[in-house]
N, C-alpha and C. Protein backbone atom coordinates (compact mmCIF):
# COMPACT_ATOMS: atom_id res chain seq x y z
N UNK A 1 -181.64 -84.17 -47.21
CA UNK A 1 -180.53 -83.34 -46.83
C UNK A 1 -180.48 -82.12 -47.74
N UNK A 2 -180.03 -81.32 -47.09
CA UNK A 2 -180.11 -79.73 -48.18
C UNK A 2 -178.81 -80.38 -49.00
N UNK A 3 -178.44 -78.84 -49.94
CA UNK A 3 -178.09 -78.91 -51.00
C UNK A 3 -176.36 -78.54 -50.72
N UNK A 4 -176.49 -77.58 -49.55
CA UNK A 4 -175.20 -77.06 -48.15
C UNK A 4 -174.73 -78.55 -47.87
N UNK A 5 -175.42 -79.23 -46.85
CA UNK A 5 -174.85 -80.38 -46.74
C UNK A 5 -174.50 -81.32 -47.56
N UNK A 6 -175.28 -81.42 -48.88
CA UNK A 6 -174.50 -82.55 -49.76
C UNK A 6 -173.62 -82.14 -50.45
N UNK A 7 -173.26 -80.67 -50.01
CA UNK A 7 -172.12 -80.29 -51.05
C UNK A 7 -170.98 -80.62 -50.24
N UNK A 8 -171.16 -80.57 -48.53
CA UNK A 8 -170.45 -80.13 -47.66
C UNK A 8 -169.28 -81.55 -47.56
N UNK A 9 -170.67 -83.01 -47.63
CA UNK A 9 -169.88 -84.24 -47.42
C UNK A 9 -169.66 -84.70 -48.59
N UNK A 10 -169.65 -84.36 -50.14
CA UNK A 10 -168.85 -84.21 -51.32
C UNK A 10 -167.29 -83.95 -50.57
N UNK A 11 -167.50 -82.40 -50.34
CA UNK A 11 -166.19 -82.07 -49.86
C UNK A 11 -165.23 -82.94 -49.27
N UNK A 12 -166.12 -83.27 -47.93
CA UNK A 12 -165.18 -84.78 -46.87
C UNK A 12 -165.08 -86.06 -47.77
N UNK A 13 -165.47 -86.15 -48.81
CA UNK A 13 -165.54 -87.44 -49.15
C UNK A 13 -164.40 -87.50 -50.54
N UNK A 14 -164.26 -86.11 -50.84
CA UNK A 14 -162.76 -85.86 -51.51
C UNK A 14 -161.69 -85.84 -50.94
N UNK A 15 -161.77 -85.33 -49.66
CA UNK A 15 -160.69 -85.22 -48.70
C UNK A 15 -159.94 -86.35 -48.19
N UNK A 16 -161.50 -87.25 -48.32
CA UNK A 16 -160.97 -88.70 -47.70
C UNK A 16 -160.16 -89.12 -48.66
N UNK A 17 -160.58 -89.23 -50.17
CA UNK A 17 -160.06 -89.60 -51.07
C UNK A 17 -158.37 -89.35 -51.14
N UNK A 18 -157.94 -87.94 -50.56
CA UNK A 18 -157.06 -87.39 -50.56
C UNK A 18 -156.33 -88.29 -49.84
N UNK A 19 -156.96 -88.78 -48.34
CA UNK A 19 -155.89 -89.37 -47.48
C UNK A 19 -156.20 -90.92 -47.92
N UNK A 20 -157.02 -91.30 -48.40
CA UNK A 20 -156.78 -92.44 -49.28
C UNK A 20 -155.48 -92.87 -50.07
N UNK A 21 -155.42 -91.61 -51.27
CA UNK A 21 -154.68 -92.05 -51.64
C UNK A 21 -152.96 -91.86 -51.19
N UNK A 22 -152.74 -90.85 -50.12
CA UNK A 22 -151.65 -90.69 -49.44
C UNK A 22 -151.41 -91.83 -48.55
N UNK A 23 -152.10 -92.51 -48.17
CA UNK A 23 -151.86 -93.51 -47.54
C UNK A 23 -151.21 -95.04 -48.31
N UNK A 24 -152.00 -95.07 -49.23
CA UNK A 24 -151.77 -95.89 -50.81
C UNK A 24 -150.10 -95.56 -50.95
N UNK A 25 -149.72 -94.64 -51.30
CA UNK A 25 -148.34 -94.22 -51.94
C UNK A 25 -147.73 -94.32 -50.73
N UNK A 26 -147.65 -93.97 -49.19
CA UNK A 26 -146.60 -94.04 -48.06
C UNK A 26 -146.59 -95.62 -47.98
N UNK A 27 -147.60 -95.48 -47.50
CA UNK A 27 -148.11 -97.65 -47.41
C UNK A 27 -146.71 -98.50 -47.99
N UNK A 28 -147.08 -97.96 -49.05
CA UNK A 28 -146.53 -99.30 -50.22
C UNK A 28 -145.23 -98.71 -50.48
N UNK A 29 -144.87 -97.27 -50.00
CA UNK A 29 -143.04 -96.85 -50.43
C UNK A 29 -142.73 -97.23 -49.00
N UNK A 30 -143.31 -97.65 -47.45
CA UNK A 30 -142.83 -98.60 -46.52
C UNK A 30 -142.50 -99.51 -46.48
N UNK A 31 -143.64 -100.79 -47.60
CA UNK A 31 -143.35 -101.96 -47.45
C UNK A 31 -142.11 -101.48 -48.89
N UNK A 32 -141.47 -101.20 -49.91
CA UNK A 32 -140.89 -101.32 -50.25
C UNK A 32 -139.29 -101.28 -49.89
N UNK A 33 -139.66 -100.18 -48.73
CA UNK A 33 -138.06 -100.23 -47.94
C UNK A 33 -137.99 -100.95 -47.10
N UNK A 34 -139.38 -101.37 -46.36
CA UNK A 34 -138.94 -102.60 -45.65
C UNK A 34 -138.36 -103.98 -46.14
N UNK A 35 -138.72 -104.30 -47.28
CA UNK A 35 -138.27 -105.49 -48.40
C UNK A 35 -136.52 -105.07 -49.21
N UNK A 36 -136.29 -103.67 -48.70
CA UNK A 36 -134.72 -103.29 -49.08
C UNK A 36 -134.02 -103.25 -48.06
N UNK A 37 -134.68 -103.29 -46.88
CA UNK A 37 -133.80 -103.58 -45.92
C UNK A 37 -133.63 -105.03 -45.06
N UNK A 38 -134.67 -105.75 -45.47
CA UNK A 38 -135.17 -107.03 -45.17
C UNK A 38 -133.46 -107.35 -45.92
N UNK A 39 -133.85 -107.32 -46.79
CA UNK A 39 -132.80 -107.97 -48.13
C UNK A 39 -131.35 -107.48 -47.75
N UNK A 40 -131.28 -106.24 -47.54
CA UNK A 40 -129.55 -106.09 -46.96
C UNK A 40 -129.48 -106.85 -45.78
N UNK A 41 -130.04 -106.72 -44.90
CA UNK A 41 -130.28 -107.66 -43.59
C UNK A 41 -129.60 -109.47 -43.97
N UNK A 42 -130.21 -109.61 -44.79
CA UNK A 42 -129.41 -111.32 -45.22
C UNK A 42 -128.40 -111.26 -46.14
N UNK A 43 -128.10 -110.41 -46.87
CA UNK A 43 -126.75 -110.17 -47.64
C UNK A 43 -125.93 -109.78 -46.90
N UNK A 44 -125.99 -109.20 -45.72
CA UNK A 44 -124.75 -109.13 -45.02
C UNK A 44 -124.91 -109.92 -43.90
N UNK A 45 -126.08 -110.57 -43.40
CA UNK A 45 -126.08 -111.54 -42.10
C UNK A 45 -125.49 -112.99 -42.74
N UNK A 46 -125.94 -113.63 -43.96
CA UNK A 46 -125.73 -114.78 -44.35
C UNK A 46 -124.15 -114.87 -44.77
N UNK A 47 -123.94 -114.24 -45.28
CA UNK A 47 -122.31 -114.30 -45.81
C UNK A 47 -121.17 -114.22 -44.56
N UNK A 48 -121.72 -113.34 -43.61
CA UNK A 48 -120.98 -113.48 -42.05
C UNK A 48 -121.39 -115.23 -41.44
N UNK A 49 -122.18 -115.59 -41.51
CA UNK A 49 -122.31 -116.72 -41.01
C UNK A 49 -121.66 -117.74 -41.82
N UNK A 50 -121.49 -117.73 -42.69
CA UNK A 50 -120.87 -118.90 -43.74
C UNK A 50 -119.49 -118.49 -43.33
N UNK A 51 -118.94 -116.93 -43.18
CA UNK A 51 -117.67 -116.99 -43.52
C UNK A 51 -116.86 -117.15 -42.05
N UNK A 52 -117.97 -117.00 -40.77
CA UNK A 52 -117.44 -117.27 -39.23
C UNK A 52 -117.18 -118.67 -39.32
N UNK A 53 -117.81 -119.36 -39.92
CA UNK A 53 -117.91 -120.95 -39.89
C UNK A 53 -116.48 -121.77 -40.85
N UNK A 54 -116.73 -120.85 -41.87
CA UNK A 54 -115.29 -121.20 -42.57
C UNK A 54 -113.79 -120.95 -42.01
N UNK A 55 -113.86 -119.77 -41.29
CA UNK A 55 -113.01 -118.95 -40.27
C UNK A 55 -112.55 -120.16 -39.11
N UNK A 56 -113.35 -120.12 -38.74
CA UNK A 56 -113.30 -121.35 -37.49
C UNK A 56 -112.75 -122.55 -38.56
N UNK A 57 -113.07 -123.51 -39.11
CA UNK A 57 -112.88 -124.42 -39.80
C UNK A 57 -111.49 -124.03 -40.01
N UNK A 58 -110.84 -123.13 -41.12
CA UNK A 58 -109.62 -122.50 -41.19
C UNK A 58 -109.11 -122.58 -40.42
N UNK A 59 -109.05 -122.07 -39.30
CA UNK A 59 -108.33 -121.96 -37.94
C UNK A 59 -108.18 -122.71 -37.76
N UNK A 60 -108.65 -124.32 -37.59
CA UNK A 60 -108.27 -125.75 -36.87
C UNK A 60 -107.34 -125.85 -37.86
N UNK A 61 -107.44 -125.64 -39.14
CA UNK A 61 -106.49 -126.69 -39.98
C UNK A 61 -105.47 -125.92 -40.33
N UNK A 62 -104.90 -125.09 -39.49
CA UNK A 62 -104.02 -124.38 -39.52
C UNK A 62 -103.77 -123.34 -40.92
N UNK A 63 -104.67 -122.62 -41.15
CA UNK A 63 -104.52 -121.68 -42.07
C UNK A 63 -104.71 -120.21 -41.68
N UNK A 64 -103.96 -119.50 -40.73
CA UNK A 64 -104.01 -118.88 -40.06
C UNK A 64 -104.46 -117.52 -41.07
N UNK A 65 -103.55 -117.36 -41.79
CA UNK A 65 -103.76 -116.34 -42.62
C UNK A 65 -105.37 -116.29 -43.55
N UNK A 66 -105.60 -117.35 -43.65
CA UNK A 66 -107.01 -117.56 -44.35
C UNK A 66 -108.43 -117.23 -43.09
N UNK A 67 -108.12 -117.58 -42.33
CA UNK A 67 -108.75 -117.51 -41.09
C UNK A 67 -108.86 -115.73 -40.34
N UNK A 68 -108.07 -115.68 -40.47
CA UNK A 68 -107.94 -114.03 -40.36
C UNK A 68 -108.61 -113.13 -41.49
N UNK A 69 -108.34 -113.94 -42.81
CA UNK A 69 -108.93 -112.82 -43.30
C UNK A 69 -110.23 -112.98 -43.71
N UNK A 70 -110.71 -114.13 -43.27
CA UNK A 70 -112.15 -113.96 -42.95
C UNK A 70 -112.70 -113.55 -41.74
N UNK A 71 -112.34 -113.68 -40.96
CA UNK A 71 -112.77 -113.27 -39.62
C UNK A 71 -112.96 -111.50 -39.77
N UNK A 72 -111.78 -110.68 -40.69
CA UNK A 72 -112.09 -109.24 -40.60
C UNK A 72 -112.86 -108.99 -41.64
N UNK A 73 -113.51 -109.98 -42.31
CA UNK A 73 -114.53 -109.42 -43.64
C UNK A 73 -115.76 -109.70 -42.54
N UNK A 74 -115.87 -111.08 -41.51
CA UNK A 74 -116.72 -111.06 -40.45
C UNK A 74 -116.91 -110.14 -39.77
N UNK A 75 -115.71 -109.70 -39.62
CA UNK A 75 -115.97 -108.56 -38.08
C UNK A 75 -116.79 -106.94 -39.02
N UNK A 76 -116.30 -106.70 -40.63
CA UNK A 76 -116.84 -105.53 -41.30
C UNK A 76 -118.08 -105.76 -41.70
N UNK A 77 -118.64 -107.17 -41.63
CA UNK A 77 -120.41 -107.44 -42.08
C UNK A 77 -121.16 -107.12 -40.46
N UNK A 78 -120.29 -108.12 -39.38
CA UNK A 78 -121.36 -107.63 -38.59
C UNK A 78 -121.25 -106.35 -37.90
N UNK A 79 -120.20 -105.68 -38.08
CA UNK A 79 -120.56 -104.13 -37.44
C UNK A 79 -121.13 -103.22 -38.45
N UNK A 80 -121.22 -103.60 -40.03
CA UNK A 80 -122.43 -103.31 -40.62
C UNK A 80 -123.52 -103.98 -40.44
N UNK A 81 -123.68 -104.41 -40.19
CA UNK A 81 -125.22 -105.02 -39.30
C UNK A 81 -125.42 -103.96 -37.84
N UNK A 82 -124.74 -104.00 -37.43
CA UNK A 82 -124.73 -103.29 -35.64
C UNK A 82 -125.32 -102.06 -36.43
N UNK A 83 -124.37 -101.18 -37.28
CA UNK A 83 -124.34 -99.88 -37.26
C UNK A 83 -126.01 -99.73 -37.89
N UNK A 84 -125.85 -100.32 -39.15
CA UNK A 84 -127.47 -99.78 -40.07
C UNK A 84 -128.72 -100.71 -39.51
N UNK A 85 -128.66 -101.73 -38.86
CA UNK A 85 -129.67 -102.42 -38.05
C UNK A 85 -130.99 -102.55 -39.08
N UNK A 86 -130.70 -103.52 -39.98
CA UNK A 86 -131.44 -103.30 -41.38
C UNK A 86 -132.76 -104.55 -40.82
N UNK A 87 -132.39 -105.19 -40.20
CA UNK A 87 -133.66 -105.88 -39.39
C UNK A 87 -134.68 -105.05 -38.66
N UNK A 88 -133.89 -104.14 -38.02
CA UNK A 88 -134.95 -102.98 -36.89
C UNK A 88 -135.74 -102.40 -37.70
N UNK A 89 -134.89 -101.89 -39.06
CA UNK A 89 -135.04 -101.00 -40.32
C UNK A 89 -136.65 -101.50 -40.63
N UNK A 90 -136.08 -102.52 -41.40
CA UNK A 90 -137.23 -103.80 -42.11
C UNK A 90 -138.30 -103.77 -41.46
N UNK A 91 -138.11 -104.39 -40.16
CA UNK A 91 -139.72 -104.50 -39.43
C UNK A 91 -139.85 -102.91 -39.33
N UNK A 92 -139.74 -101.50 -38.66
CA UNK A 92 -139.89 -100.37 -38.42
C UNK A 92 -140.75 -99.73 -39.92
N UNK A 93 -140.61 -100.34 -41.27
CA UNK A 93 -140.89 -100.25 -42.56
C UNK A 93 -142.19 -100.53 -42.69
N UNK A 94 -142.15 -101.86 -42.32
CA UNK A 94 -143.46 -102.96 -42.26
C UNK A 94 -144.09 -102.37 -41.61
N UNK A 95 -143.79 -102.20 -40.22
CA UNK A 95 -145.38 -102.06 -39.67
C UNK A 95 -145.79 -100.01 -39.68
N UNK A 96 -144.70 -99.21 -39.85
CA UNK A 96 -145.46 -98.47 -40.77
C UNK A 96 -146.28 -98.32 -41.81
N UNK A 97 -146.29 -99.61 -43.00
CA UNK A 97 -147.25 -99.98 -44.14
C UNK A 97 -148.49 -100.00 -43.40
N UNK A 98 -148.13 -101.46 -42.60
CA UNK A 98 -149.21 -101.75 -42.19
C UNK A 98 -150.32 -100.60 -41.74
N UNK A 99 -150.06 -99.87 -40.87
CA UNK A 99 -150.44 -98.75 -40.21
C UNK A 99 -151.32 -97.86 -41.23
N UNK A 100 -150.39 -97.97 -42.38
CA UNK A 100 -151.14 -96.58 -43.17
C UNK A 100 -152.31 -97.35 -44.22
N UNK A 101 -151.91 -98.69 -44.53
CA UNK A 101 -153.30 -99.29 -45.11
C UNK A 101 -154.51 -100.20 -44.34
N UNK A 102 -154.18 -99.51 -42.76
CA UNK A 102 -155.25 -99.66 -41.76
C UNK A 102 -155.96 -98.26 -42.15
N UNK A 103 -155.21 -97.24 -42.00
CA UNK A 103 -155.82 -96.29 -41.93
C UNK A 103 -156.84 -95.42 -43.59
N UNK A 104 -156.12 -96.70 -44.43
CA UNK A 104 -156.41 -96.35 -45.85
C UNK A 104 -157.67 -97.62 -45.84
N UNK A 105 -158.08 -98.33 -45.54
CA UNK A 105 -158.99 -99.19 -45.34
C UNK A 105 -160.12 -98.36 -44.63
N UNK A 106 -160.08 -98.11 -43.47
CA UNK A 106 -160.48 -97.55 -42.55
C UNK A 106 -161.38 -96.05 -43.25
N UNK A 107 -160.59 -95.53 -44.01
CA UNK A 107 -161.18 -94.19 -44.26
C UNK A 107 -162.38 -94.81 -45.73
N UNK A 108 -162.03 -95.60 -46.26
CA UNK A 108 -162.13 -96.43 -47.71
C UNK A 108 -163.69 -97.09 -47.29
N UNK A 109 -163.63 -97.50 -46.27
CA UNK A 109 -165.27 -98.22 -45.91
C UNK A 109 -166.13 -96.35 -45.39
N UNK A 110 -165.22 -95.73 -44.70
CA UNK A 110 -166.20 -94.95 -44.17
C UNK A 110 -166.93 -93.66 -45.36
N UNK A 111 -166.00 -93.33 -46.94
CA UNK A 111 -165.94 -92.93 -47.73
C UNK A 111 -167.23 -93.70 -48.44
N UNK A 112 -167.16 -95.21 -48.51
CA UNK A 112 -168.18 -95.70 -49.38
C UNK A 112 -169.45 -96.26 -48.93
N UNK A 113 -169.28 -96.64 -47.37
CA UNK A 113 -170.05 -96.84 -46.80
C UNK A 113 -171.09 -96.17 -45.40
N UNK A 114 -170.01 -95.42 -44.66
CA UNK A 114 -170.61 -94.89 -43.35
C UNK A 114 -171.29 -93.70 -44.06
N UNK A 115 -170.87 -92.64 -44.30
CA UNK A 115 -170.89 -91.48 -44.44
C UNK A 115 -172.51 -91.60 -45.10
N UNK A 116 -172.27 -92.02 -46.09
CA UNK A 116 -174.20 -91.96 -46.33
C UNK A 116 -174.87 -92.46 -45.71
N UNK A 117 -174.81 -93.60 -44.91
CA UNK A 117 -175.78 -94.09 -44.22
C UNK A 117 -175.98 -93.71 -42.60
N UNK A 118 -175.12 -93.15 -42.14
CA UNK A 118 -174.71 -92.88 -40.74
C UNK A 118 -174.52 -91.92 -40.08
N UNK A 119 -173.98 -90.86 -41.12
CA UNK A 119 -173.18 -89.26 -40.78
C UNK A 119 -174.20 -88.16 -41.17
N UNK A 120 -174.08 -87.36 -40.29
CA UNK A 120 -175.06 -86.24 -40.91
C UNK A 120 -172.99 -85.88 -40.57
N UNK A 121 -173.53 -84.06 -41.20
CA UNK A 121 -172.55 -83.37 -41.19
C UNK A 121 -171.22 -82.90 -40.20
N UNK A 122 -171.72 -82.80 -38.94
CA UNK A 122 -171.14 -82.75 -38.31
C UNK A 122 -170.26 -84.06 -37.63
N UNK A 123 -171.21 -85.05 -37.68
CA UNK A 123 -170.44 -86.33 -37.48
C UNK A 123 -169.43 -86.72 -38.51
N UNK A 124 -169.76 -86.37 -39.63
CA UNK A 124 -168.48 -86.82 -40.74
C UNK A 124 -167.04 -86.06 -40.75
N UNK A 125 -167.46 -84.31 -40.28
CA UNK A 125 -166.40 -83.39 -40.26
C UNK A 125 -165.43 -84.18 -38.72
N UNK A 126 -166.05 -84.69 -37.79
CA UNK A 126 -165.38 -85.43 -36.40
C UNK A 126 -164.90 -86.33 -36.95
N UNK A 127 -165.30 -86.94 -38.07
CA UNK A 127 -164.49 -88.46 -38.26
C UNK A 127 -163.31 -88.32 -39.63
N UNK A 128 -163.50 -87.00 -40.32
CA UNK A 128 -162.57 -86.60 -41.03
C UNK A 128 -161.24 -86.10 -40.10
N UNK A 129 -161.83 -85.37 -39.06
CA UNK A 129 -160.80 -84.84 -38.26
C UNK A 129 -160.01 -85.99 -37.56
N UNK A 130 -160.62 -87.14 -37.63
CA UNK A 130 -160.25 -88.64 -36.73
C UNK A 130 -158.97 -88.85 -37.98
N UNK A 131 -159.66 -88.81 -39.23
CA UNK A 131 -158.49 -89.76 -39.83
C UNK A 131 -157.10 -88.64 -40.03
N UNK A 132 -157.33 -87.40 -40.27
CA UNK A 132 -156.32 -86.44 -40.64
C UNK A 132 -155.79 -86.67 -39.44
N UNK A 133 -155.63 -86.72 -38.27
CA UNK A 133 -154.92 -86.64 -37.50
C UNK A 133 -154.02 -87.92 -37.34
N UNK A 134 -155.02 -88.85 -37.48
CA UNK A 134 -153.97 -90.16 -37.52
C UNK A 134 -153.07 -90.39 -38.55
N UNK A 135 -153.70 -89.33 -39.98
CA UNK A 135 -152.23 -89.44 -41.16
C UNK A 135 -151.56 -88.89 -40.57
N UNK A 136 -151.32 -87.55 -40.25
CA UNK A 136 -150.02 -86.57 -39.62
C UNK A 136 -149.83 -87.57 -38.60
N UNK A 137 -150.23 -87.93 -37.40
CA UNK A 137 -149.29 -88.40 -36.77
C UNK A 137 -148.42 -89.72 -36.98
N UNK A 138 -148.85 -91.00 -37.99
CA UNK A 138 -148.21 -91.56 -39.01
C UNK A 138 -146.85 -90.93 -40.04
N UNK A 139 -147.32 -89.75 -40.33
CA UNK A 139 -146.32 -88.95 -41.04
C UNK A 139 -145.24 -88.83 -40.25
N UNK A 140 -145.48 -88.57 -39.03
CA UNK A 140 -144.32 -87.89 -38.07
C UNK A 140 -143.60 -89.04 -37.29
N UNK A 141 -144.49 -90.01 -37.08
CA UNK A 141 -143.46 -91.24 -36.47
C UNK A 141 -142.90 -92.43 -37.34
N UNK A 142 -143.27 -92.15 -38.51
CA UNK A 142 -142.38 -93.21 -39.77
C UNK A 142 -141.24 -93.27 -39.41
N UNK A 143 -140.46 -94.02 -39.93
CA UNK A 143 -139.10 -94.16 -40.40
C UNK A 143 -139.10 -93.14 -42.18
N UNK A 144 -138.08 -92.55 -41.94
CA UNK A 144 -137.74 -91.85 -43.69
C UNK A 144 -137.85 -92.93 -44.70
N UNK A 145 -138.11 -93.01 -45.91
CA UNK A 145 -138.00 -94.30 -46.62
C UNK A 145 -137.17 -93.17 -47.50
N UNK A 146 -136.89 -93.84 -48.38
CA UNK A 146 -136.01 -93.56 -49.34
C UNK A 146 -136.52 -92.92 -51.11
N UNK A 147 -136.34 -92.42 -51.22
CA UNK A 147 -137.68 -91.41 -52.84
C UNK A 147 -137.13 -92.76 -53.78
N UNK A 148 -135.98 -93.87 -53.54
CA UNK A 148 -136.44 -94.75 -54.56
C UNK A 148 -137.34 -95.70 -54.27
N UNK A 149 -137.84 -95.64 -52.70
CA UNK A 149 -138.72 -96.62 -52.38
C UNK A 149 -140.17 -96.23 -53.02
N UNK A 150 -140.49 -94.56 -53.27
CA UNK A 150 -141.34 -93.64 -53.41
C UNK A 150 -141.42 -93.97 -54.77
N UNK A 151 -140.44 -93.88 -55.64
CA UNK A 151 -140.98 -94.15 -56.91
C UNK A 151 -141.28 -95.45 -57.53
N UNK A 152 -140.60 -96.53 -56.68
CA UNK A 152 -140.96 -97.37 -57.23
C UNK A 152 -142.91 -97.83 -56.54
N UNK A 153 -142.95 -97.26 -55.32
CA UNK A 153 -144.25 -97.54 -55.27
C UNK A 153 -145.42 -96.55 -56.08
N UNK A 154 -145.32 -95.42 -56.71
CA UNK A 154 -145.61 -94.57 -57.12
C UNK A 154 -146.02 -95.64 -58.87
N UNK A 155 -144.99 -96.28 -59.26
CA UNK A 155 -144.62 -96.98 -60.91
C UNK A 155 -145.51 -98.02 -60.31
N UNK A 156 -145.53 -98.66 -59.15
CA UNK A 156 -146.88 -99.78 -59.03
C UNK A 156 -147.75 -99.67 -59.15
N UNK A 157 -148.68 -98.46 -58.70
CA UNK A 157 -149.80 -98.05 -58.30
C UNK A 157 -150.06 -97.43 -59.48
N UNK A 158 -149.34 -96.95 -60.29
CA UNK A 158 -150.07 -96.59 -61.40
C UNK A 158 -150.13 -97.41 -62.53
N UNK A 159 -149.34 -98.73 -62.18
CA UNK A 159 -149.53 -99.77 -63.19
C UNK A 159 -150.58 -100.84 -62.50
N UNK A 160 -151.13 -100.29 -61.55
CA UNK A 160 -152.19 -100.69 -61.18
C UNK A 160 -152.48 -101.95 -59.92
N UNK A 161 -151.11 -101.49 -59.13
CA UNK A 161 -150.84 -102.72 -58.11
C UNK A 161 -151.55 -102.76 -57.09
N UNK A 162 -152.06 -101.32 -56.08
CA UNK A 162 -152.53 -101.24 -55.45
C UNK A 162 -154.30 -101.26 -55.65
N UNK A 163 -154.61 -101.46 -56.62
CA UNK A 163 -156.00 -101.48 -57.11
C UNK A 163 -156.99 -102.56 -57.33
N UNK A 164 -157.76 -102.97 -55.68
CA UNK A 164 -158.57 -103.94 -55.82
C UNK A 164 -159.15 -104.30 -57.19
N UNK A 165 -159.37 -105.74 -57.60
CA UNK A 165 -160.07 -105.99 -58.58
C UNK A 165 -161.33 -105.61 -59.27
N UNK A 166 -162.18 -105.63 -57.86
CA UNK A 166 -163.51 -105.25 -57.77
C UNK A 166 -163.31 -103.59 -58.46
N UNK A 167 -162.24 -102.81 -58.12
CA UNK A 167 -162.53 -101.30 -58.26
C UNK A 167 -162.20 -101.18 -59.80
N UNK A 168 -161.73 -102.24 -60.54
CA UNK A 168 -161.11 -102.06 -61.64
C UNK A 168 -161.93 -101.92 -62.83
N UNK A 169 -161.87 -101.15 -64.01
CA UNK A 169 -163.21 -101.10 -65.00
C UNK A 169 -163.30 -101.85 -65.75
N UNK A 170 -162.35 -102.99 -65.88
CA UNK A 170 -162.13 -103.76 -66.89
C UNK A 170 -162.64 -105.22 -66.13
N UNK A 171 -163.44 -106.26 -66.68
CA UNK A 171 -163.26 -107.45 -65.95
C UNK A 171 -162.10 -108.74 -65.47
């Protein structure tokens, strides 16, 4: 290969790197809001269920006033549930992760593996253009996560969470 082309798929093979690691940091600030909304999801679903049940219970044994005022701490958990839909949230989180460390896998074999053995130039610039497009359009149909979901996946990854073993320099 000339000296043009191996400079050329250097280039793509930084680029990939690029959406490598953008994928790495969205990935993992998804699954982190999905695991914050997972979690509000049962802090306000579980405590409505204990307290409908106590409510009812109350009510037979004539404690009207006790019964009532669980029923409106019931009725303010589950129309916080209705309103923020932290289940829809949660999974909508998740399988955005998922998505972006398909696509961070995906670019990760073709970075270490295709590209030298498979791609001349023009085929690699088509399959660079394959993955950039699938980050932006990932970008654009996420759910927002939250910049504390961002930093805390940001404080993982550089304490080394997202970093196969195998890639690591240390044994």
């Amino acid at each position: 290969m000339s000296d043009m082309a191996d400079s050329t798929l250097e280039k793509i093979k930084t680029e990939i790197q690029r959406i490598e690691e953008d994928c790495i940091h969205s990935g993992k600030a998804h699954f982190n809001a999905g695991e914050r909304w997972t979690a509000l999801n049962s802090w306000l679903g579980v405590p409505s269920v204990i307290l409908s049940a106590l409510a009812g219970t109350a009510f037979f044994k004539d404690y009207a006033a006790v019964a009532g005022g669980m029923s409106a701490v019931v009725a303010i958990l589950t129309s916080l549930m209705t309103f923020l839909k932290p289940s829809e949230r949660g999974a909508a989180h998740k399988s955005a992760g998922d998505q972006y460390l398909t696509l961070r896998n995906d670019a990760r074999i073709f970075r270490e593996i295709e590209i030298d053995q498979a791609c001349d130039v023009p085929a690699a610039i088509a399959t660079l253009a394959t993955f950039t497009k699938r980050r932006n359009e990932l970008n654009q149909a996420s759910p927002q996560f939250a910049n504390r979901d961002y930093q805390k996946a940001k404080k993982g990854i550089d304490a080394g969470e997202a970093t196969h073993l195998v890639d690591k320099d240390e044994p």
